[in-house]
N, C-alpha and C. Protein backbone atom coordinates (compact mmCIF):
# COMPACT_ATOMS: atom_id res chain seq x y z
N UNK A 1 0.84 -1.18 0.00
CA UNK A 1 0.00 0.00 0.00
C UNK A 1 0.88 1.24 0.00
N UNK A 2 0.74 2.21 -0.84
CA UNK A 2 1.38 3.31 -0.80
C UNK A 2 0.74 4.56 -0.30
N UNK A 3 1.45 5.24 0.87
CA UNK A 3 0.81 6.13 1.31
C UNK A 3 0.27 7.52 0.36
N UNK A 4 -0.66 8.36 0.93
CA UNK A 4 -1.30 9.48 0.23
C UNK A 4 -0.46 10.23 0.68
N UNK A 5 0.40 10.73 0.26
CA UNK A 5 1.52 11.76 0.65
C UNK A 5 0.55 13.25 1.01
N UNK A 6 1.22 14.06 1.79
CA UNK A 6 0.62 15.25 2.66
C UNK A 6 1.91 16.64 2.14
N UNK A 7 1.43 17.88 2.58
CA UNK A 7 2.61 18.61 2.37
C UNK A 7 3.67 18.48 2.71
N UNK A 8 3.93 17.67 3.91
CA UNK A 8 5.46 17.73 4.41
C UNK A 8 6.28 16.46 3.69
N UNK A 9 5.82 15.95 2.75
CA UNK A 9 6.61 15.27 2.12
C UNK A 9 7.13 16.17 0.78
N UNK A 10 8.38 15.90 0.83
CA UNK A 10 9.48 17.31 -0.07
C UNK A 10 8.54 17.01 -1.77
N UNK A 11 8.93 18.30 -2.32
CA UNK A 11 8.06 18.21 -3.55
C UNK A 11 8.80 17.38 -4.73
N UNK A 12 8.75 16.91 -5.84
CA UNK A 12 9.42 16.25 -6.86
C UNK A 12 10.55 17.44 -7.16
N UNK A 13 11.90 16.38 -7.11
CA UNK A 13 13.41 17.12 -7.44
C UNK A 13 14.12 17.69 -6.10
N UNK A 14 13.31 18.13 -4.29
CA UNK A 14 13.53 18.69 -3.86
C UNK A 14 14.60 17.18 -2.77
N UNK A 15 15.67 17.27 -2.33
CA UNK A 15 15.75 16.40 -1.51
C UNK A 15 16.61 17.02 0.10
N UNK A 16 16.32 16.62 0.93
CA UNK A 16 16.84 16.55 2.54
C UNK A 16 18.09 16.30 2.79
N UNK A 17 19.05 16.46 3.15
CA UNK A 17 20.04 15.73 4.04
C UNK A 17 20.10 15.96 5.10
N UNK A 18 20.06 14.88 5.77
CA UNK A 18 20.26 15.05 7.41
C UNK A 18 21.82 14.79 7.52
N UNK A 19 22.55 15.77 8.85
CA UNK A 19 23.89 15.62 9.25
C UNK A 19 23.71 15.54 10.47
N UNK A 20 25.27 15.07 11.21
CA UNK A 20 25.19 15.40 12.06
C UNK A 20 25.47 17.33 12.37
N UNK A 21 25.30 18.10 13.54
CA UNK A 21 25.77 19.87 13.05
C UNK A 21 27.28 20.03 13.05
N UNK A 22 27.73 20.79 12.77
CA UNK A 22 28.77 20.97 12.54
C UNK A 22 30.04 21.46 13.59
N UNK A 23 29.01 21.78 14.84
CA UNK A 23 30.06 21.82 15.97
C UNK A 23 30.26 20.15 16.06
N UNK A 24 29.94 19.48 15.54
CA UNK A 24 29.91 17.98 16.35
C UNK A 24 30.84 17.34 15.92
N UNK A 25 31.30 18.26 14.48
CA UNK A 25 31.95 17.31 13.11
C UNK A 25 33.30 17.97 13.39
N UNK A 26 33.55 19.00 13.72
CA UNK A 26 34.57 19.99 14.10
C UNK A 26 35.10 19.17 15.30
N UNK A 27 34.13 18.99 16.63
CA UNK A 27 34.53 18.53 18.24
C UNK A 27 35.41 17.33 17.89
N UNK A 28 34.57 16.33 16.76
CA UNK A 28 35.03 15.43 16.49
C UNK A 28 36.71 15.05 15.84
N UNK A 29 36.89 15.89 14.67
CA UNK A 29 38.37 16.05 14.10
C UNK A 29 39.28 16.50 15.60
N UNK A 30 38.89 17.24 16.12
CA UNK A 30 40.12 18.61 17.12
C UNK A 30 40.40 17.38 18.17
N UNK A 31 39.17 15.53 18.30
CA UNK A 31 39.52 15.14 19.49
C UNK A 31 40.45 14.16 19.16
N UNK A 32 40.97 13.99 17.65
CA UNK A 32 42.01 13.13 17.50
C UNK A 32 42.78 13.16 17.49
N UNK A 33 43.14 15.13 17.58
CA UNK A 33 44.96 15.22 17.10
C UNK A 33 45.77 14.85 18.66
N UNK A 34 45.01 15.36 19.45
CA UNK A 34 46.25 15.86 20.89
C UNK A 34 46.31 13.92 21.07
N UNK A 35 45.25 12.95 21.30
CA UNK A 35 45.61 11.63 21.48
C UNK A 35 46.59 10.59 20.48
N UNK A 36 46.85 11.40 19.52
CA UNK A 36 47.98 11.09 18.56
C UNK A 36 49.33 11.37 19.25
N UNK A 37 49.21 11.92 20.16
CA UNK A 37 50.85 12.06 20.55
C UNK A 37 51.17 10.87 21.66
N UNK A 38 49.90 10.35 22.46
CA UNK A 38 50.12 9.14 23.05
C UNK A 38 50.37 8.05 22.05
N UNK A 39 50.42 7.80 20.74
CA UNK A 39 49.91 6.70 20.10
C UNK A 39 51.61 6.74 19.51
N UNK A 40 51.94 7.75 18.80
CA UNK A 40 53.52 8.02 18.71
C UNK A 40 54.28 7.69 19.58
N UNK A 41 54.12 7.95 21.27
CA UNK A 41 55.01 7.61 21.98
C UNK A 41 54.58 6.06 22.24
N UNK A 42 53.77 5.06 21.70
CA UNK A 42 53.84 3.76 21.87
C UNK A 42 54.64 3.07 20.94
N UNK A 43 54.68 3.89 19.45
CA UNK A 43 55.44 3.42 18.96
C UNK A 43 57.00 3.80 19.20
N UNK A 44 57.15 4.53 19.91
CA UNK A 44 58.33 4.84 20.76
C UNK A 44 59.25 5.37 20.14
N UNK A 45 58.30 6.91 19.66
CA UNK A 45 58.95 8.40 19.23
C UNK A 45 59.16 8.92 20.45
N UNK A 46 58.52 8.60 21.80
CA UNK A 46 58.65 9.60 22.73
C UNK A 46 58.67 8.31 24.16
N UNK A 47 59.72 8.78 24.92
CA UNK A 47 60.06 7.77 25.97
C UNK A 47 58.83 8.14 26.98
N UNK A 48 59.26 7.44 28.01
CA UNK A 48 57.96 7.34 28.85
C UNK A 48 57.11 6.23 28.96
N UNK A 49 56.65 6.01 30.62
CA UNK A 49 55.65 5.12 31.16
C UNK A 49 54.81 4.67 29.65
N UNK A 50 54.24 3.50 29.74
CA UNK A 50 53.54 2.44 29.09
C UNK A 50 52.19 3.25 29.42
N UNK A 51 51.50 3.03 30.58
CA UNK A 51 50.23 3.42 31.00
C UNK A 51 49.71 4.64 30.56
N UNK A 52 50.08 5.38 30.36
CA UNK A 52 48.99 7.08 29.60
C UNK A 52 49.48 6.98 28.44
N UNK A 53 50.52 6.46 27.71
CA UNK A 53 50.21 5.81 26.14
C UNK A 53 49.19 5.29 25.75
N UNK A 54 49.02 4.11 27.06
CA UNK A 54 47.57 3.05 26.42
C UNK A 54 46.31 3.89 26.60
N UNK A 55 46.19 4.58 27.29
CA UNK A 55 45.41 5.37 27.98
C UNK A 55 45.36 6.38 26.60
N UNK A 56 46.12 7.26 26.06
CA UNK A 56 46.03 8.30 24.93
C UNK A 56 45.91 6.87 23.83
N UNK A 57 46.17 6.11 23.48
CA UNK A 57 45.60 4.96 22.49
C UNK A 57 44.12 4.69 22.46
N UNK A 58 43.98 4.23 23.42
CA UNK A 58 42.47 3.90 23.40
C UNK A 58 41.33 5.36 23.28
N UNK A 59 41.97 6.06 23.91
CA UNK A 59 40.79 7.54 23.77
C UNK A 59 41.10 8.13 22.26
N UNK A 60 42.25 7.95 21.59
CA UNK A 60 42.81 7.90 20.20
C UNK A 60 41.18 7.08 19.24
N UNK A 61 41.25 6.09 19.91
CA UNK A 61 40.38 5.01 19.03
C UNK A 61 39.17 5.40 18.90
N UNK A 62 38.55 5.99 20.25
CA UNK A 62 37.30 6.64 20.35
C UNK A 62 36.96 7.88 19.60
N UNK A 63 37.81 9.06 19.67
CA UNK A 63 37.96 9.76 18.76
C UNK A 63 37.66 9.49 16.94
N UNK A 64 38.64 8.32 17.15
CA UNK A 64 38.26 8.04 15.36
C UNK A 64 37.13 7.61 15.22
N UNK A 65 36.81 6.65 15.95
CA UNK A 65 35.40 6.36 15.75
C UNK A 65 33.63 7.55 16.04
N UNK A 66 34.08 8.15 16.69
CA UNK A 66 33.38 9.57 16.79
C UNK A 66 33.51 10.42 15.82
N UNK A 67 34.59 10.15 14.76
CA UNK A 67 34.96 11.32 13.58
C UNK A 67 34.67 10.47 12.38
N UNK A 68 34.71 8.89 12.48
CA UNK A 68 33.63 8.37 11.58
C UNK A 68 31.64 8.75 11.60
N UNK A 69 31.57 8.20 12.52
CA UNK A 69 30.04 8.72 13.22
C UNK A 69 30.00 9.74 12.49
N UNK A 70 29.97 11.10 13.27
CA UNK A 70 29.72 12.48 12.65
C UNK A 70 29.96 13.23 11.79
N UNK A 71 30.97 12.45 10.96
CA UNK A 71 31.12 12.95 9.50
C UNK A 71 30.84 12.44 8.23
N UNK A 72 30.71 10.95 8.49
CA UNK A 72 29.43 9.97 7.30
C UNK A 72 28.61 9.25 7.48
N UNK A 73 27.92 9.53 8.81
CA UNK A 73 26.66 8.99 8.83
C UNK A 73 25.38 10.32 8.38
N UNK A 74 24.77 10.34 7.46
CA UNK A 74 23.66 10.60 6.85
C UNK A 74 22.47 10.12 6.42
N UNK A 75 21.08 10.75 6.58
CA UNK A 75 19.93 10.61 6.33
C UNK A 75 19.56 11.21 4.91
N UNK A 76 18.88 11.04 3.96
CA UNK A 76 18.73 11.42 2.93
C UNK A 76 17.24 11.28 2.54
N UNK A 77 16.90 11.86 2.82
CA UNK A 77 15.11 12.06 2.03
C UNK A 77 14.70 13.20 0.63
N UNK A 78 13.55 12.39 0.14
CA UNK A 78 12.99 13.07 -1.04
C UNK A 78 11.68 12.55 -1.03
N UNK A 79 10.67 12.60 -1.96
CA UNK A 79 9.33 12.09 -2.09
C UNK A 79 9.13 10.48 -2.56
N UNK A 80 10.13 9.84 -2.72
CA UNK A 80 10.04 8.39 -2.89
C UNK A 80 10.64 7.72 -1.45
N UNK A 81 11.26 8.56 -1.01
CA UNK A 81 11.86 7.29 0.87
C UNK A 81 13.12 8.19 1.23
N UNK A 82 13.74 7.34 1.80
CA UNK A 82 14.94 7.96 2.33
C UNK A 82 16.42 6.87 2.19
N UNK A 83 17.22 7.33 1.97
CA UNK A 83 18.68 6.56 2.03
C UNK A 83 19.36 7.15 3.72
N UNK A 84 19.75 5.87 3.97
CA UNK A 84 20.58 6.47 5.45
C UNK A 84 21.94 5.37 5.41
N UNK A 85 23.17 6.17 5.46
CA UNK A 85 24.13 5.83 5.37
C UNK A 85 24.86 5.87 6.63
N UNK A 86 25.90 4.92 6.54
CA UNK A 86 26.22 5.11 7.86
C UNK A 86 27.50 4.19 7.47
N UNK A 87 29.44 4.59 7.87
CA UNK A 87 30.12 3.68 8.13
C UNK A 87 30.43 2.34 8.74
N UNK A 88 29.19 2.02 9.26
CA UNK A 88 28.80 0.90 9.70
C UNK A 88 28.70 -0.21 9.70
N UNK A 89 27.43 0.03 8.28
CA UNK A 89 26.48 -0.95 7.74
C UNK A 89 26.36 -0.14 6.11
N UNK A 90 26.30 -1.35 5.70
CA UNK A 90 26.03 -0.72 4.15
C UNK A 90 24.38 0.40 3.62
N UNK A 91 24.75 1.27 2.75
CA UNK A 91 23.73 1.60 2.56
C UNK A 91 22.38 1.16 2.75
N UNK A 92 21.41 2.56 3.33
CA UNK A 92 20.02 1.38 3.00
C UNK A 92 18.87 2.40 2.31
N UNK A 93 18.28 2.08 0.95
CA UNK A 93 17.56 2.88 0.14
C UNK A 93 16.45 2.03 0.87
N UNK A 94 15.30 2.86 1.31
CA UNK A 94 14.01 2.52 2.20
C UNK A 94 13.16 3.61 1.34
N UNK A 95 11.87 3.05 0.70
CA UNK A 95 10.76 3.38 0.22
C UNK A 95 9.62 3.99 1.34
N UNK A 96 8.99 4.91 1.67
CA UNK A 96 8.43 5.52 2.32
C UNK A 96 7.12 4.08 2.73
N UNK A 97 6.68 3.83 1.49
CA UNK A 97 5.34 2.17 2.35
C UNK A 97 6.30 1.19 2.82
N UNK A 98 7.83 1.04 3.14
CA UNK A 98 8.50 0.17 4.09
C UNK A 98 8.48 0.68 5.38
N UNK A 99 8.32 2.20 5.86
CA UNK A 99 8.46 2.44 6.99
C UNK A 99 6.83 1.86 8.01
N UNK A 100 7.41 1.33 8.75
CA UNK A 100 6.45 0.28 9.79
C UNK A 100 6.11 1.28 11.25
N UNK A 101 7.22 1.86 11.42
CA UNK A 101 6.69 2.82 12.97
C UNK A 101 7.40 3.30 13.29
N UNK A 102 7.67 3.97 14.33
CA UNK A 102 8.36 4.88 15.00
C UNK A 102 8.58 4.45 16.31
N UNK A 103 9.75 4.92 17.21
CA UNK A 103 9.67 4.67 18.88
C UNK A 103 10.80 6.31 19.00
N UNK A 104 11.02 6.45 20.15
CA UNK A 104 11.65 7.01 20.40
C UNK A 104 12.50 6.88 22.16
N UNK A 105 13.90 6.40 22.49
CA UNK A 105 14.01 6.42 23.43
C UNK A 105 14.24 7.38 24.69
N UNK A 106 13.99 6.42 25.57
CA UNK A 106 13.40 7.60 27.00
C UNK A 106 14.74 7.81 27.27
N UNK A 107 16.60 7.00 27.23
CA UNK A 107 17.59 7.17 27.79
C UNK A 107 18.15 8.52 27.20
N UNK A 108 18.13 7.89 25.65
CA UNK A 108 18.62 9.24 24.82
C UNK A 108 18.11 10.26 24.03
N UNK A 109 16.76 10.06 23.78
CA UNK A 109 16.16 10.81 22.99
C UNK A 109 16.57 10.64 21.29
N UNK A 110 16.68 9.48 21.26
CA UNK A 110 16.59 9.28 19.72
C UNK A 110 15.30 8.84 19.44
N UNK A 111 15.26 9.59 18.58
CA UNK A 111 14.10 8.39 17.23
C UNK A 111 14.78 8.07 16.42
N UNK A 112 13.69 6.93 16.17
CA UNK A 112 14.10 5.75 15.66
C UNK A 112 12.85 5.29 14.59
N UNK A 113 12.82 4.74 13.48
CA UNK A 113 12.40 4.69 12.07
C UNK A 113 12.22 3.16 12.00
N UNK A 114 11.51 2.25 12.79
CA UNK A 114 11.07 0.99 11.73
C UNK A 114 10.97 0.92 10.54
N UNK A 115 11.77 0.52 10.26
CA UNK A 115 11.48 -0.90 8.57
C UNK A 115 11.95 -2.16 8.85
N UNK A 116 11.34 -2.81 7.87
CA UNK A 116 11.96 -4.10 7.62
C UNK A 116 13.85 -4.59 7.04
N UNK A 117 13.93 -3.27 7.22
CA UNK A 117 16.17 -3.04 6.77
C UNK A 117 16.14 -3.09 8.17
N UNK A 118 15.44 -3.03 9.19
CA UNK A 118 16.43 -2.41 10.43
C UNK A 118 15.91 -0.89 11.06
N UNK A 119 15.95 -0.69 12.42
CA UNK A 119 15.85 0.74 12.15
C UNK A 119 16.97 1.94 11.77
N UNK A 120 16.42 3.15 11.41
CA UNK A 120 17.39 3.57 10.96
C UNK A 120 16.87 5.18 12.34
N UNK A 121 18.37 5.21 13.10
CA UNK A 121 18.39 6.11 13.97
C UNK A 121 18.64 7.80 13.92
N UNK A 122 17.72 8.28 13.99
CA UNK A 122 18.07 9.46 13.77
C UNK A 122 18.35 10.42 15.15
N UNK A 123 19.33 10.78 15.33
CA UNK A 123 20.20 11.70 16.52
C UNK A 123 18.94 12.91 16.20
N UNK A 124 19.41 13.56 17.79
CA UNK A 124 19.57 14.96 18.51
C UNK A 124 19.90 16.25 17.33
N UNK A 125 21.38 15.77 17.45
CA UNK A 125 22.22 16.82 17.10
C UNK A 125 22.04 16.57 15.50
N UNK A 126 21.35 15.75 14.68
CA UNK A 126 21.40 16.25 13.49
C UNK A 126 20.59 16.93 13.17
N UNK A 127 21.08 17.78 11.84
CA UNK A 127 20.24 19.00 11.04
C UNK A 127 18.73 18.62 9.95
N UNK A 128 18.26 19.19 10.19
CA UNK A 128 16.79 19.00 9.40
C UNK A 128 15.93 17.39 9.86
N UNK A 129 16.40 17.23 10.77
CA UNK A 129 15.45 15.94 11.86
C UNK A 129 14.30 16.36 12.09
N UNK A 130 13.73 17.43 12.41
CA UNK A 130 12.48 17.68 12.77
C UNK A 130 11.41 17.41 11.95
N UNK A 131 11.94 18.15 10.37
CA UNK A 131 11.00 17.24 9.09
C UNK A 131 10.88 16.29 8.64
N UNK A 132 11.84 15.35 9.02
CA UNK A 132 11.96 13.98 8.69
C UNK A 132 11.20 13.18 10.16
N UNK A 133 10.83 13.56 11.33
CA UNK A 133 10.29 13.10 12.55
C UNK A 133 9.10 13.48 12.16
N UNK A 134 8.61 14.62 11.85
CA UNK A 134 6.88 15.22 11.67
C UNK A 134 6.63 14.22 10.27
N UNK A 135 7.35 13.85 8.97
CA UNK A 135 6.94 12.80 8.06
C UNK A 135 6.51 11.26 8.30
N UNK A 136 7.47 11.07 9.34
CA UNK A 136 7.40 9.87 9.37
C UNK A 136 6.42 9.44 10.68
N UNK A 137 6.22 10.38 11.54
CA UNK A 137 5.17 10.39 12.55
C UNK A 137 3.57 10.72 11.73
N UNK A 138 3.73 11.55 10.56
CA UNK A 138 2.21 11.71 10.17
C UNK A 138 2.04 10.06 9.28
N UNK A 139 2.98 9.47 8.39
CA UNK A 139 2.85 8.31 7.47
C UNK A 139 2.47 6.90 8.46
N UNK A 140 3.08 7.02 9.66
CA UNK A 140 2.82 5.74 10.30
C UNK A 140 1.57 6.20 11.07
N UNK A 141 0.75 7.30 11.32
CA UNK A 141 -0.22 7.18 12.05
C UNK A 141 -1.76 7.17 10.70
N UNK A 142 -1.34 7.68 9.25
CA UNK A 142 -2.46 6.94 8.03
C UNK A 142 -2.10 6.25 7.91
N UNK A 143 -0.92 5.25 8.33
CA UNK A 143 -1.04 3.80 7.86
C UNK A 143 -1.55 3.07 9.00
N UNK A 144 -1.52 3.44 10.26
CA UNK A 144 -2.30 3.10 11.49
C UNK A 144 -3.64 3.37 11.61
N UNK A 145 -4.51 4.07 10.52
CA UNK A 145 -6.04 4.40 10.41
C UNK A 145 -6.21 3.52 8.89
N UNK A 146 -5.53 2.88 8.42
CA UNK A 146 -5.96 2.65 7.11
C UNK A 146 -5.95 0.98 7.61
């Protein structure tokens, strides 16, 4: 069944990207450089104790993985569905009659996008979430009256 689309679904040609914002993408790069100097002195450019090496290593790791996160994970909408990408997991092109429901959690305040791919999570801190939350909250509640 394909839904009766409403105004807030983008018009033909117009499309969305969701990001994460850009203080996040910035916080993210600035938190890898200074834990790079622990990771150098493991490979033993710089003498010194073992322990706040491993210690600047591992917060090193987190960093990268926080500067993956916030700089290619994206939401992508238009009037046929949405693509949401993520370094993760491989692409996922989702048709607007795949989306099944919505939840949103009480710990973090994400919503979250049922389909049958999986859900696909949409953050806080990303940009243009609010139109993509009011779409997908009006589509699952006519497919919940139909």
């Amino acid at each position: 069944m394909t839904p009766q689309f409403g105004p807030s679904v983008p018009s033909p040609g117009r499309v969305v990207v969701l990001r994460y914002n850009l203080f996040m993408r910035i916080m993210s790069l600035t938190a890898i450089a200074p834990f790079g100097v622990g990771v150098l002195g493991l490979l033993g450019l710089f003498p010194g104790p073992a322990t706040p090496k491993l210690v600047s290593a591992g917060l090193l790791l987190l960093g990268v993985v926080a500067f993956l996160e916030f700089n290619f994970v994206s939401i992508t909408f238009d009037q046929l569905g949405l693509v949401a990408r993520s370094p993760w997991r491989r692409s996922r092109t989702i048709p607007w009659c795949d989306v099944r429901g919505h939840s949103r959690s009480a710990f973090s305040s994400r919503f979250s996008i049922h389909t049958p791919q999986g859900k696909v999570r949409v953050e806080d801190s990303m940009s243009g979430r609010e139109e993509l939350i009011a779409l997908v909250i009006e589509l699952t509640r006519r497919s919940d009256q139909d």
